[in-house]
Protein backbone atom coordinates (compact mmCIF):
# COMPACT_ATOMS: atom_id res chain seq x y z
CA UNK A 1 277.53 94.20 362.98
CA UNK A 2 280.94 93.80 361.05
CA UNK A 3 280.62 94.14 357.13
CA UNK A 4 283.03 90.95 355.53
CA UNK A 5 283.53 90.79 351.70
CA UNK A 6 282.24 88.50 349.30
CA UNK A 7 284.29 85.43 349.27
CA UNK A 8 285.13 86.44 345.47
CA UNK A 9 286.72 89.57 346.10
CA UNK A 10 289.02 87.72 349.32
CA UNK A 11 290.62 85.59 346.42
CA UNK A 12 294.04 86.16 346.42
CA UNK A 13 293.82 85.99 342.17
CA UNK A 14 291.23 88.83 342.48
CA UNK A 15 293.52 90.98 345.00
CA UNK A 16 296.49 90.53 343.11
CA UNK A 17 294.50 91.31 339.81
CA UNK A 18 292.56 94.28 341.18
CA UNK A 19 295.86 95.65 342.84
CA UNK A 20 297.16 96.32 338.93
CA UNK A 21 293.87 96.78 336.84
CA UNK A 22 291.36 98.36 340.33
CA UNK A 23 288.34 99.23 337.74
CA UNK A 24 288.17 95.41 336.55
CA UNK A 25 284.97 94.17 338.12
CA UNK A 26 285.69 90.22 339.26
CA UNK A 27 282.44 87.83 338.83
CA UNK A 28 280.16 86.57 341.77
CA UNK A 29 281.97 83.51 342.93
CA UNK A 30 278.94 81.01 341.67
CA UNK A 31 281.15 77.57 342.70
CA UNK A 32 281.63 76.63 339.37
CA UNK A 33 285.39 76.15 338.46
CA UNK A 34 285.94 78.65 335.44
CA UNK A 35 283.44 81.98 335.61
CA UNK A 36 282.78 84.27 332.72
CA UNK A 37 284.02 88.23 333.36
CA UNK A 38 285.31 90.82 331.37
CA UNK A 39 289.00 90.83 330.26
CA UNK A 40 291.38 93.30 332.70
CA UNK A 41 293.86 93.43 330.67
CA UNK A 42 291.82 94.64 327.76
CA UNK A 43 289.23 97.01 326.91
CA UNK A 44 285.89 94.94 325.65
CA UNK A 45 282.27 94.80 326.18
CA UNK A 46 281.60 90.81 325.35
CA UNK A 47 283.23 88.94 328.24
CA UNK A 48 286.36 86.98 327.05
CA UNK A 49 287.92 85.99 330.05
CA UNK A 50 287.60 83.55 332.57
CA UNK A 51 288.37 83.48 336.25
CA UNK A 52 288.56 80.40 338.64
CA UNK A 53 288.57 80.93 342.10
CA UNK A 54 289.50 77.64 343.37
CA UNK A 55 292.94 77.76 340.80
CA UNK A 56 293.61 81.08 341.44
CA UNK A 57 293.76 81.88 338.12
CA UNK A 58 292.56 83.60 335.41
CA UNK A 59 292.90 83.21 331.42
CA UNK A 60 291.46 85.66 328.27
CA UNK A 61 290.91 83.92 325.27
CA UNK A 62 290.76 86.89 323.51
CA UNK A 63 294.30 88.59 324.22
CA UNK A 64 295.95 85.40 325.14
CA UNK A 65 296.87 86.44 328.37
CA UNK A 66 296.47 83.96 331.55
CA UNK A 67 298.09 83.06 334.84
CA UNK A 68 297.78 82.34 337.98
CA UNK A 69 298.99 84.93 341.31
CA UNK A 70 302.74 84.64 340.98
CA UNK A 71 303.03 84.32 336.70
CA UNK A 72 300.93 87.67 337.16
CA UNK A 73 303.05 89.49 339.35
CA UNK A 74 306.18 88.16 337.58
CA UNK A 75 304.64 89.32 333.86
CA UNK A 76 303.24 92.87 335.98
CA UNK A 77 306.63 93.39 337.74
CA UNK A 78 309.16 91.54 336.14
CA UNK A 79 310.37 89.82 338.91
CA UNK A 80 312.11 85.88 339.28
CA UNK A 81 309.98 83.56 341.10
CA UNK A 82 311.26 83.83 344.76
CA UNK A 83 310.44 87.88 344.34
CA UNK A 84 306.80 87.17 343.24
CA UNK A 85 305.99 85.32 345.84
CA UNK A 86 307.74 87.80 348.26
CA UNK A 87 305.89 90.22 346.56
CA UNK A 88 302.61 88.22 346.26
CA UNK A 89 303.09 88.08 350.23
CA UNK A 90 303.07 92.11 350.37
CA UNK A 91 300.37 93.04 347.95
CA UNK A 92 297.95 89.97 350.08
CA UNK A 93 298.97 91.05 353.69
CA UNK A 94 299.62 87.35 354.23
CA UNK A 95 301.93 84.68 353.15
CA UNK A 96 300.69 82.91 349.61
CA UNK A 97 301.10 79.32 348.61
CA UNK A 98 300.73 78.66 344.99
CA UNK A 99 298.20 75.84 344.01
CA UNK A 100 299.22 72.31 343.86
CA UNK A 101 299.30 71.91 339.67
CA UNK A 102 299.68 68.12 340.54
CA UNK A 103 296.90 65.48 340.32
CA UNK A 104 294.82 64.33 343.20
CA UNK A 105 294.58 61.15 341.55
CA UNK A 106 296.84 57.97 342.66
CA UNK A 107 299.13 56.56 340.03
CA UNK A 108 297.38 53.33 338.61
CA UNK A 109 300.66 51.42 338.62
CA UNK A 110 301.68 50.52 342.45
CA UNK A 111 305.30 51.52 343.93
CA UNK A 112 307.62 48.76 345.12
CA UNK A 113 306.96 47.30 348.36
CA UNK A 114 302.89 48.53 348.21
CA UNK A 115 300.55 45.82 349.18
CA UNK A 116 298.11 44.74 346.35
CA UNK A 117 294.50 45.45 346.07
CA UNK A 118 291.96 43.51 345.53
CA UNK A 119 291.31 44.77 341.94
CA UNK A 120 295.44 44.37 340.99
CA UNK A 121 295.13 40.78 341.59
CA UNK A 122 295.51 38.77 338.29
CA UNK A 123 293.50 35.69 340.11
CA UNK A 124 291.56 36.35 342.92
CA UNK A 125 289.52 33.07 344.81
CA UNK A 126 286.14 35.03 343.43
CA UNK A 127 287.57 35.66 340.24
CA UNK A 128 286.73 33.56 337.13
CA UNK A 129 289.84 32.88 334.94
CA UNK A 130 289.19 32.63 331.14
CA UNK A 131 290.20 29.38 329.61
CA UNK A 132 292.86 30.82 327.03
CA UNK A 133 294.84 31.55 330.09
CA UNK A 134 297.14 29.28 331.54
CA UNK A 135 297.31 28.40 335.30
């Protein structure tokens, strides 16, 4: 029978994390997007911190210190940006691509040349148009 690791302690922000501060205990990964844990950059007994596992990253309100895999390694090491993730790709055993900080949501506004939908139509056939408006 082969022995895997919790899915918490695979996260690359727990690695990286646990390869500069190893006693810092992370959190059970519960599937929520920020968890509660002890700070492991500071000695405390209240938790202050807060991990996300789906970010990769993890944030103390209590010291002020945050980031995600590469801002960590940068801050740890003091390394540029094409280092970290170098480095990020050592201390995983695998290559590392930073999360997306973009939105999954569409722009409302449409692009030129995009074909309307039926909700940007300013008069549709089903569409009542109020009196004050001219036709």
């Amino acid at each position: 029978m082969v022995m895997t690791e919790p899915s918490s302690l695979a996260a690359p922000i727990v690695r990286v994390v646990r390869h500069y501060y190893p006693d810092w205990e992370p959190p059970e990964d519960r599937g929520q997007a920020w968890i509660k844990c002890l700070c492991p950059f500071h000695a405390e007994s209240r938790p202050s911190a807060s991990v996300s596992y789906t970010k990769g990253a993890i944030a103390c309100h209590g010291c002020g210190r945050k980031g995600d895999v590469i801002s960590l390694i940068r801050t740890e090491e003091g390394l540029a940006y094409g280092a970290a993730v170098a480095r990020a790709k050592e201390i995983l055993g695998r290559s590392y691509e930073p999360v997306s900080r973009g939105s999954g949501r569409k722009p409302g506004r449409r692009a030129f040349g995009e074909p309307r939908t039926p909700r940007s139509e300013r008069r549709g056939a089903d569409r009542e148009v109020p009196p004050w408006i001219r036709r």
